[in-house]
N, C-alpha and C. Protein backbone atom coordinates (compact mmCIF):
# COMPACT_ATOMS: atom_id res chain seq x y z
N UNK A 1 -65.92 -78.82 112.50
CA UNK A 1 -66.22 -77.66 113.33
C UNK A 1 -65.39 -77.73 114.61
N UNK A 2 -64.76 -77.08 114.36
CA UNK A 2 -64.02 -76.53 116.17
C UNK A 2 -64.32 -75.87 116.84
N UNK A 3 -64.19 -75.88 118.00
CA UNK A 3 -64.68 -74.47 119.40
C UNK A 3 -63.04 -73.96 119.13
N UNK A 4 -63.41 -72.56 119.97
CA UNK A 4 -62.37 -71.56 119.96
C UNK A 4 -61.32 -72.24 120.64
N UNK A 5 -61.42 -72.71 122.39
CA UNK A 5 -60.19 -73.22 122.84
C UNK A 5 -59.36 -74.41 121.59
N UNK A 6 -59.98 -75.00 120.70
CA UNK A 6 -59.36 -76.28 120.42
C UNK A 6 -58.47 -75.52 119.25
N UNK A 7 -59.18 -74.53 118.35
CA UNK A 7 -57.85 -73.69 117.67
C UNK A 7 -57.23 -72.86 118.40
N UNK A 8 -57.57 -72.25 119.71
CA UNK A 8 -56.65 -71.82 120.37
C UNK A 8 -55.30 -72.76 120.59
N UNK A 9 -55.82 -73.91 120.97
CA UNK A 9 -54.92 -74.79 120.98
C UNK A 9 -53.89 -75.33 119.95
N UNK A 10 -54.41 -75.71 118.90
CA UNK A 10 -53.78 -75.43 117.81
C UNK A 10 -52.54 -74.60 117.28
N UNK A 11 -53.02 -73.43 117.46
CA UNK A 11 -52.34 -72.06 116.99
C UNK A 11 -50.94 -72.68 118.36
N UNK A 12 -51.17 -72.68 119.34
CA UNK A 12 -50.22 -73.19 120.19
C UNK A 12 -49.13 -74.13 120.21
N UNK A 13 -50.18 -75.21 119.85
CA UNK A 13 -49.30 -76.67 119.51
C UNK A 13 -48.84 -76.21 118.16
N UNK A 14 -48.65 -75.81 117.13
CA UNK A 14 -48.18 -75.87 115.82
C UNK A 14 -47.25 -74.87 115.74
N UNK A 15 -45.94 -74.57 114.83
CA UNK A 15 -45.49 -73.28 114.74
C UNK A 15 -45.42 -73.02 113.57
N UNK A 16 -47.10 -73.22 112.64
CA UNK A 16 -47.47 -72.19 111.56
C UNK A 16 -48.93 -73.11 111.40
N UNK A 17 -49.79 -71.88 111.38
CA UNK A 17 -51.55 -72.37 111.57
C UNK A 17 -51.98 -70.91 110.11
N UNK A 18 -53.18 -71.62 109.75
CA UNK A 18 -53.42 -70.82 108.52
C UNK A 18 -55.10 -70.63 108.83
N UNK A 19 -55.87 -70.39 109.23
CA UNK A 19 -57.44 -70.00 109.54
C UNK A 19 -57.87 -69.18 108.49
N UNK A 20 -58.98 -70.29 107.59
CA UNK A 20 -59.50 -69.83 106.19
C UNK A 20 -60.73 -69.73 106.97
N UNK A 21 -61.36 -68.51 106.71
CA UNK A 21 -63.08 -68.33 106.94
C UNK A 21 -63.46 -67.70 105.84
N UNK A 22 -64.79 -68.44 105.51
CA UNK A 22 -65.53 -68.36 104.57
C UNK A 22 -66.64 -68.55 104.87
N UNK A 23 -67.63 -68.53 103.62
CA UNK A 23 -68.60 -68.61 104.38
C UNK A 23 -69.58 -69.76 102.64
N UNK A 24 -70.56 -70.26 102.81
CA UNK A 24 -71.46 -71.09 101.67
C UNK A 24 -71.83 -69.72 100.33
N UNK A 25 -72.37 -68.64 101.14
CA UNK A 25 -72.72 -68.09 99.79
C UNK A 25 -71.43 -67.22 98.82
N UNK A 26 -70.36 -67.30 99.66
CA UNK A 26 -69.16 -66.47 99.21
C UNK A 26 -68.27 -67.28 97.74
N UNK A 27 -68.29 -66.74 97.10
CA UNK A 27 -68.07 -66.96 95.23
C UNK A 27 -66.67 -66.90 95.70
N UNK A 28 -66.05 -65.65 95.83
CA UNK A 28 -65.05 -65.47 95.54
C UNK A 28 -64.26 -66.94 97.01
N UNK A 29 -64.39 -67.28 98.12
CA UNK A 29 -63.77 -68.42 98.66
C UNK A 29 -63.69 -69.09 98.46
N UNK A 30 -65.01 -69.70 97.48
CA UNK A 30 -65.07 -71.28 97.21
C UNK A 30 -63.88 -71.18 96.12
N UNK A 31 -63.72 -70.04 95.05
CA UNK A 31 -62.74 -70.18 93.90
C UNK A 31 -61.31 -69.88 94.42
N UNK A 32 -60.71 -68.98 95.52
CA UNK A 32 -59.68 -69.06 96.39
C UNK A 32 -59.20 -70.37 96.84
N UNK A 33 -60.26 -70.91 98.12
CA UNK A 33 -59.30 -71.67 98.65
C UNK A 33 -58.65 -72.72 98.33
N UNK A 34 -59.20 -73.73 97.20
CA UNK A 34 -58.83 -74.48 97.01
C UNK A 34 -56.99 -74.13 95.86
N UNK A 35 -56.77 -73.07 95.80
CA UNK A 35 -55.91 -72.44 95.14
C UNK A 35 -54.55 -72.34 96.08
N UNK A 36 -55.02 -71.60 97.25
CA UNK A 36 -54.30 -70.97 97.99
C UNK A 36 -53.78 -72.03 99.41
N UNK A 37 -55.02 -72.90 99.40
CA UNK A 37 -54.29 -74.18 99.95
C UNK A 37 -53.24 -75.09 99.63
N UNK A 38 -53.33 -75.41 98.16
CA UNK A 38 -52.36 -76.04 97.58
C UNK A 38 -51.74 -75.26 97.40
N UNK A 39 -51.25 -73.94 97.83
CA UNK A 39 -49.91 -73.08 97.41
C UNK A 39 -49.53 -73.70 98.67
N UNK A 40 -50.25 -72.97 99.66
CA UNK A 40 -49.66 -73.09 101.11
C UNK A 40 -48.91 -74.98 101.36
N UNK A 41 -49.43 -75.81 101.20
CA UNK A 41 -49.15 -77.57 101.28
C UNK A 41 -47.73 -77.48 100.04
N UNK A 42 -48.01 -77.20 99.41
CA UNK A 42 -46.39 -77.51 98.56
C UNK A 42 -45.73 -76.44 98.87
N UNK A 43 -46.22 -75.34 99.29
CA UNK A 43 -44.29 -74.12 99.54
C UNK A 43 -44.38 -74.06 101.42
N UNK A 44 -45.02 -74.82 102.08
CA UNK A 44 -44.82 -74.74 103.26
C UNK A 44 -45.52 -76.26 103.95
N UNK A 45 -44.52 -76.72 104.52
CA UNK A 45 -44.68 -78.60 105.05
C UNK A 45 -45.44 -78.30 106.21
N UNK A 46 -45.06 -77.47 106.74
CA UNK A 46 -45.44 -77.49 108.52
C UNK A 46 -46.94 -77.03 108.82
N UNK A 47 -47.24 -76.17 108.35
CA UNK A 47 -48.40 -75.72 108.05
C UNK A 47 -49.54 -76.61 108.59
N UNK A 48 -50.86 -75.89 109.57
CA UNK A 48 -51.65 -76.74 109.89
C UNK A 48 -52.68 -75.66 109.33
N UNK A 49 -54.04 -75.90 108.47
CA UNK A 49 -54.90 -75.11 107.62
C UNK A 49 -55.89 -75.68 108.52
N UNK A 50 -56.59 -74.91 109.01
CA UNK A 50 -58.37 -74.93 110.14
C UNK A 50 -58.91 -73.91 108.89
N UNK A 51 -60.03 -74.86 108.40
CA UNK A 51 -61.42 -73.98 107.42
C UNK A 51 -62.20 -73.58 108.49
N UNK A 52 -62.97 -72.28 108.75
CA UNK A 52 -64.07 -72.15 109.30
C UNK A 52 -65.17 -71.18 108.29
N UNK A 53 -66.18 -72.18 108.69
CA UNK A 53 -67.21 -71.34 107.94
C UNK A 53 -68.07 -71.01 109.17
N UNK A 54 -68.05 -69.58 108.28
CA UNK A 54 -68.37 -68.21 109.53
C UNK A 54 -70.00 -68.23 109.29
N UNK A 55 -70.87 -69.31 108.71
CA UNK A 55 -72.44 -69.03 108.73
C UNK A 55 -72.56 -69.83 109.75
N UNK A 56 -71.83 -70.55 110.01
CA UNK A 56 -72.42 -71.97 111.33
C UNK A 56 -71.61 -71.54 112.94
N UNK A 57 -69.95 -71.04 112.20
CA UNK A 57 -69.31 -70.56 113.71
C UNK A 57 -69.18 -69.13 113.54
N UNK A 58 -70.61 -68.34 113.77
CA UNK A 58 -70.57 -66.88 114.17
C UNK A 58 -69.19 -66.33 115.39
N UNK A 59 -69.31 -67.68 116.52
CA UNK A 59 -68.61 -67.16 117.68
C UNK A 59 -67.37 -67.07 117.43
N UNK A 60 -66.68 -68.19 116.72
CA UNK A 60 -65.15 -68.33 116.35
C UNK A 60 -64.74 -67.00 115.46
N UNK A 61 -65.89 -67.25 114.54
CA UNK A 61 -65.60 -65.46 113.67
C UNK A 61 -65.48 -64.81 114.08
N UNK A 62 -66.44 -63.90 115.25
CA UNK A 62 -66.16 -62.99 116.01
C UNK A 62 -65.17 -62.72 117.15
N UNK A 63 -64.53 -64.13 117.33
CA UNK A 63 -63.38 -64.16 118.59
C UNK A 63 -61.97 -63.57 117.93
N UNK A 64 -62.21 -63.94 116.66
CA UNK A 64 -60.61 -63.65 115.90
C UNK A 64 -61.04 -61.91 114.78
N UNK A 65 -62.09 -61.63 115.67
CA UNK A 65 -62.50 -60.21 114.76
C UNK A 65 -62.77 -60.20 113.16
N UNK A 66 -62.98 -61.24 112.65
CA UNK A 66 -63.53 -61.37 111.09
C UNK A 66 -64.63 -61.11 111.25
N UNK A 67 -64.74 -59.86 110.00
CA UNK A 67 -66.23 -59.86 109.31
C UNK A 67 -66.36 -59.81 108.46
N UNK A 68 -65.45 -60.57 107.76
CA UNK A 68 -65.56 -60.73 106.34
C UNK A 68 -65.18 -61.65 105.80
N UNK A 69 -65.44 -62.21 104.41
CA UNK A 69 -65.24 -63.38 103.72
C UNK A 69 -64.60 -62.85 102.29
N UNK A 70 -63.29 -63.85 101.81
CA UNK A 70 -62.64 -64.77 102.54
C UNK A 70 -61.94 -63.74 103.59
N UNK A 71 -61.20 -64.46 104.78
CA UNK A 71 -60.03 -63.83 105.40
C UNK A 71 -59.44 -65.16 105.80
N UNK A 72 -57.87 -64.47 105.49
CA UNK A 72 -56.73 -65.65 105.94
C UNK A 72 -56.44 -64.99 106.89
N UNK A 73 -56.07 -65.68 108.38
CA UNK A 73 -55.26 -65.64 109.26
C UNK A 73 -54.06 -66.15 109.66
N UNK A 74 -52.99 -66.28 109.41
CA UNK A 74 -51.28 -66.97 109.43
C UNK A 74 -51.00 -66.28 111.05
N UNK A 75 -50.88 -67.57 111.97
CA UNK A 75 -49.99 -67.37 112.88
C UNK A 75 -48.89 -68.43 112.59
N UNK A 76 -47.81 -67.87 113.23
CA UNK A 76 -46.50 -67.88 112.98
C UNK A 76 -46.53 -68.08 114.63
N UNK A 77 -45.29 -69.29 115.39
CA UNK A 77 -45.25 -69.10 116.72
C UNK A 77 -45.76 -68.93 117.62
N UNK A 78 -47.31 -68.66 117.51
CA UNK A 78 -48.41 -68.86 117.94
C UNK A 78 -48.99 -67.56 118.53
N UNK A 79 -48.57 -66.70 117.29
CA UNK A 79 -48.38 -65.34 117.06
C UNK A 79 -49.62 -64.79 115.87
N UNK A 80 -50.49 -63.86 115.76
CA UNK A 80 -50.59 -63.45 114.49
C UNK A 80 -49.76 -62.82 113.81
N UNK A 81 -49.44 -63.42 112.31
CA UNK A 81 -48.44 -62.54 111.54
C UNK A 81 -48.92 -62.18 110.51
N UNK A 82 -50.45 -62.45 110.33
CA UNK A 82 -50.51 -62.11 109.05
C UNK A 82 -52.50 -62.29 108.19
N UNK A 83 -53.10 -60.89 108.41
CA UNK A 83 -54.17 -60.50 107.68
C UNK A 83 -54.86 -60.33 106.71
N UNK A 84 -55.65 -61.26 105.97
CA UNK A 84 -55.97 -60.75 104.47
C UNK A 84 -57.42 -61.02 104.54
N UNK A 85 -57.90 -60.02 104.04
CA UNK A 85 -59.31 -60.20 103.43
C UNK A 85 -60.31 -59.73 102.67
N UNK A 86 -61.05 -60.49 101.73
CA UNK A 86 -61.08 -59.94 100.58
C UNK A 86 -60.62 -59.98 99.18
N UNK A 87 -59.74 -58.95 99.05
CA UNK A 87 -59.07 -58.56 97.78
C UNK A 87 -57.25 -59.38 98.44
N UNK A 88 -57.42 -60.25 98.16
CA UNK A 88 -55.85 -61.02 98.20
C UNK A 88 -55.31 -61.88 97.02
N UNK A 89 -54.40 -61.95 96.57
CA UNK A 89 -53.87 -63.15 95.24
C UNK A 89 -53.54 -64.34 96.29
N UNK A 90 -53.04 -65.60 95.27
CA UNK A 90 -52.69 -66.92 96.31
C UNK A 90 -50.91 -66.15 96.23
N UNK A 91 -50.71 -65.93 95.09
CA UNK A 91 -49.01 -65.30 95.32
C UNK A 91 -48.60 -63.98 96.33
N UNK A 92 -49.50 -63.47 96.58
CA UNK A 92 -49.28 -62.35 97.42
C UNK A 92 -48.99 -63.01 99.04
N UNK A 93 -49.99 -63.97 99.38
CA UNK A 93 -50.09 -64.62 100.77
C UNK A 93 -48.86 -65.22 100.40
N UNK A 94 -48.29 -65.94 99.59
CA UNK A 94 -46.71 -67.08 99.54
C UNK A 94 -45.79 -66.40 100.09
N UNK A 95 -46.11 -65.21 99.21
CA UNK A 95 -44.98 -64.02 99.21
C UNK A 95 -44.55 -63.53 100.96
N UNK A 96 -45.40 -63.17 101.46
CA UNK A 96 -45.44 -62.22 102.80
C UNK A 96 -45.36 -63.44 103.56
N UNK A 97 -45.73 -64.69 103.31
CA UNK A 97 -45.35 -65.99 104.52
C UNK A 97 -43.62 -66.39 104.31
N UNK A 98 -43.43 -66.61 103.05
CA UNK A 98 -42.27 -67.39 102.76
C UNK A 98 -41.42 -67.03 103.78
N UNK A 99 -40.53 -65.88 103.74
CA UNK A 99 -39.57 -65.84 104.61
C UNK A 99 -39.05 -65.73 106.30
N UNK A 100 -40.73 -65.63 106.48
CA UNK A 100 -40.27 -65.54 108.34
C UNK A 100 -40.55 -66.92 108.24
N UNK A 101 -41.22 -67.63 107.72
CA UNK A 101 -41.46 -69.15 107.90
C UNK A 101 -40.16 -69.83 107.67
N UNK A 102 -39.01 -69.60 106.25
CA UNK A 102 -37.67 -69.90 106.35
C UNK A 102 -37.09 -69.59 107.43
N UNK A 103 -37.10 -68.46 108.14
CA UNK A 103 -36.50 -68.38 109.34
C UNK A 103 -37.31 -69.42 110.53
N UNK A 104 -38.11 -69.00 110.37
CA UNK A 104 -39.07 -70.09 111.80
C UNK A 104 -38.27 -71.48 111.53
N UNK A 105 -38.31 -72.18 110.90
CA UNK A 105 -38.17 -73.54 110.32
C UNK A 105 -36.73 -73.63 110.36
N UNK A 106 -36.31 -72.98 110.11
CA UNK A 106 -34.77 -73.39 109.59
C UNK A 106 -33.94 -73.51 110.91
């Protein structure tokens, strides 16, 4: 469990952060993330992944405007670049990260 400043911090110190919120009774996260993590760890090194589950950190949920489960958050540069929630594939998120991240990195 993290407080907001310490992934604030995060998102800062890193230049690519991935914020999975989910939540215990949510079906469709528990069968996601473990999918979409291991996409993210083998097609991207740098990558720092913060899980939050949004039944215990209401406040963190609500600081980054989620109300819903799953949602991925991708900052890039310590930037948001990138929204999903819900209805997402693990190839769709690869897809829309891969190339500003080749540029970031390279």
């Amino acid at each position: 469990m993290q407080s907001i400043d310490e992934i604030k911090k995060e998102i800062e110190e890193n230049p690519a952060v991935l914020l999975y919120f989910s939540a215990p009774t949510c079906s469709v996260c528990h069968a996601l993330k473990p999918k979409l993590l291991d996409a993210i760890k083998s097609n991207f090194g740098e990558f720092k992944i913060i899980s939050v589950d949004t039944s215990i950190e209401q406040e963190v949920a609500a600081h980054f405007s989620v109300f819903a489960t799953p949602t991925v958050l991708v900052f890039l540069g310590g930037r948001e670049f990138l929204r999903k929630s819900r209805n997402m594939s693990v190839g769709e998120v690869i897809k829309e990260i891969k190339r500003p991240y080749e540029i970031m990195m390279s």
